[in-house]
N, C-alpha and C. Protein backbone atom coordinates (compact mmCIF):
# COMPACT_ATOMS: atom_id res chain seq x y z
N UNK A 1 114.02 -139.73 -43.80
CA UNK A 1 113.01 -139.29 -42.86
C UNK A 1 113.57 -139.23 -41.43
N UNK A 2 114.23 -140.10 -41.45
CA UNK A 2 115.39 -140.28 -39.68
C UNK A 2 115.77 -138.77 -39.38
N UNK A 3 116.79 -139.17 -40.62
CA UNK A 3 117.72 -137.83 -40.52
C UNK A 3 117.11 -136.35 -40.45
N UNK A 4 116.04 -136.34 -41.14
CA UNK A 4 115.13 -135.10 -40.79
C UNK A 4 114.46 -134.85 -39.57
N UNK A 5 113.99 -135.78 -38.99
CA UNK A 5 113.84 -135.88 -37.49
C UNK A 5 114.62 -135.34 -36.41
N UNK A 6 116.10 -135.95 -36.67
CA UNK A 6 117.04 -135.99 -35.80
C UNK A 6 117.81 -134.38 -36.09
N UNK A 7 117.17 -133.72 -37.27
CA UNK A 7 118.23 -132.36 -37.72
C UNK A 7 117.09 -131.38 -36.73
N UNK A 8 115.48 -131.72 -37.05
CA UNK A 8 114.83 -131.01 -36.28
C UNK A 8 115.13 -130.99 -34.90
N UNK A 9 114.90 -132.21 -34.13
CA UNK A 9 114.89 -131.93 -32.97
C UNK A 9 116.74 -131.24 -32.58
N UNK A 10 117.53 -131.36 -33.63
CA UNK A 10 118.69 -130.97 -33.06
C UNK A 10 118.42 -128.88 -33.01
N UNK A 11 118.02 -128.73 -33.79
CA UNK A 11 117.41 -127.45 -34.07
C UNK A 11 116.42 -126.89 -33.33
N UNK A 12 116.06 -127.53 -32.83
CA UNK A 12 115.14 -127.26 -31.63
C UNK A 12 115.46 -127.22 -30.30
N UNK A 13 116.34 -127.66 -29.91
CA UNK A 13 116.98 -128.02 -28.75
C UNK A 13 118.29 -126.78 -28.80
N UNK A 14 118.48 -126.31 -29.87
CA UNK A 14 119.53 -125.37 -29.85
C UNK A 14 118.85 -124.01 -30.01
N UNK A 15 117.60 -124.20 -30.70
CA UNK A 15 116.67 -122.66 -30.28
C UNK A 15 116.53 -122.34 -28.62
N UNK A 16 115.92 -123.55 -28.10
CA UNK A 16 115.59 -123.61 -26.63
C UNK A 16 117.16 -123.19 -25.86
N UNK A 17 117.95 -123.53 -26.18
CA UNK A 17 119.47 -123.01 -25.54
C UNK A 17 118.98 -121.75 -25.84
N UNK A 18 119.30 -121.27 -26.70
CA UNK A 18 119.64 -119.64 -26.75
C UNK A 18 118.14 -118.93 -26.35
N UNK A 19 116.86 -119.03 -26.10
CA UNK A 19 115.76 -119.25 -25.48
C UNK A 19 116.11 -119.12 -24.75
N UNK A 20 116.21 -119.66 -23.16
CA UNK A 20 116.70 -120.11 -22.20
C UNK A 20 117.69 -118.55 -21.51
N UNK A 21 118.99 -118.77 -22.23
CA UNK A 21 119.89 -117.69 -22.09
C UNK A 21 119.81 -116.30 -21.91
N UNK A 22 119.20 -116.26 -23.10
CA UNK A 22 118.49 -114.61 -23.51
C UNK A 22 118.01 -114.24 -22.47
N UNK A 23 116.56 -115.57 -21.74
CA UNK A 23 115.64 -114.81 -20.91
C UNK A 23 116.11 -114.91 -19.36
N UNK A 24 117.48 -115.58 -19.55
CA UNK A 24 118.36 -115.78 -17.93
C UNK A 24 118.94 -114.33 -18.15
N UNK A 25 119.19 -113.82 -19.24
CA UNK A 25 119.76 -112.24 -19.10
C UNK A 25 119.47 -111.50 -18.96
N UNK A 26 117.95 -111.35 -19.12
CA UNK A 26 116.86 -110.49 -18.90
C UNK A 26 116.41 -110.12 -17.89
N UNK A 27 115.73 -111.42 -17.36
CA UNK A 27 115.46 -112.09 -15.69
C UNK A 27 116.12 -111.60 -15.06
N UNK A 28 117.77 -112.21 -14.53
CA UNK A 28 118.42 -112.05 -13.63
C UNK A 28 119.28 -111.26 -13.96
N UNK A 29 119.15 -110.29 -14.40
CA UNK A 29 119.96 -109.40 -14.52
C UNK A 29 120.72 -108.64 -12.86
N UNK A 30 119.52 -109.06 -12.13
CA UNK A 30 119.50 -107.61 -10.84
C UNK A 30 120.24 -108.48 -9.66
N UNK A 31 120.26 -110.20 -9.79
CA UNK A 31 120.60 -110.99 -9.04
C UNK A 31 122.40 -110.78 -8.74
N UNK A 32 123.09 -110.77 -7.93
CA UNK A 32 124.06 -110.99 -7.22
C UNK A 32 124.96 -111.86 -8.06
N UNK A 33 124.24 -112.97 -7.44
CA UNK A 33 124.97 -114.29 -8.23
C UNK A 33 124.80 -114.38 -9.28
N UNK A 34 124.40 -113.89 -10.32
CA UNK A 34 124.09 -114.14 -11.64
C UNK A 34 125.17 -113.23 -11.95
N UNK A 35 125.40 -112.23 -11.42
CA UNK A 35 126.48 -111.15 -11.86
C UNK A 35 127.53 -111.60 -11.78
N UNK A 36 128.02 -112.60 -10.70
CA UNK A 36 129.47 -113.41 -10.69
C UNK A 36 129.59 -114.59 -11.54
N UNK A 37 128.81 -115.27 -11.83
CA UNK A 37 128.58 -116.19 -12.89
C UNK A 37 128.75 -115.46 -14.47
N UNK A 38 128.21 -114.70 -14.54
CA UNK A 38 128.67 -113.91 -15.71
C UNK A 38 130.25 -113.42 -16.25
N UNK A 39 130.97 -113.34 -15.31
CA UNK A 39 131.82 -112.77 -15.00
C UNK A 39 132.98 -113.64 -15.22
C-alpha cells in the first residue's frame, strides 16, 4: 500500500513537470527571456 502511494504521487509530480513546461511554451513563447533560456 506504501509503495503504491509513493509510485502515485511519483507519477503525479512528473505529470505536473511536463504540465508546467508545455504551458511555459505556450505562455511565454513571445517573452525575450524565455527565448534565451531556451536556447
Amino acid at each position: 500500500m506504501v509503495v503504491q502511494a509513493i509510485l502515485i504521487y511519483a507519477l503525479l509530480g512528473k505529470l505536473a513537470d511536463v504540465l508546467t513546461r508545455w504551458l511555459e511554451r505556450l505562455c511565454l513563447q513571445w517573452h525575450p527571456a524565455f527565448q534565451i533560456m531556451r536556447d
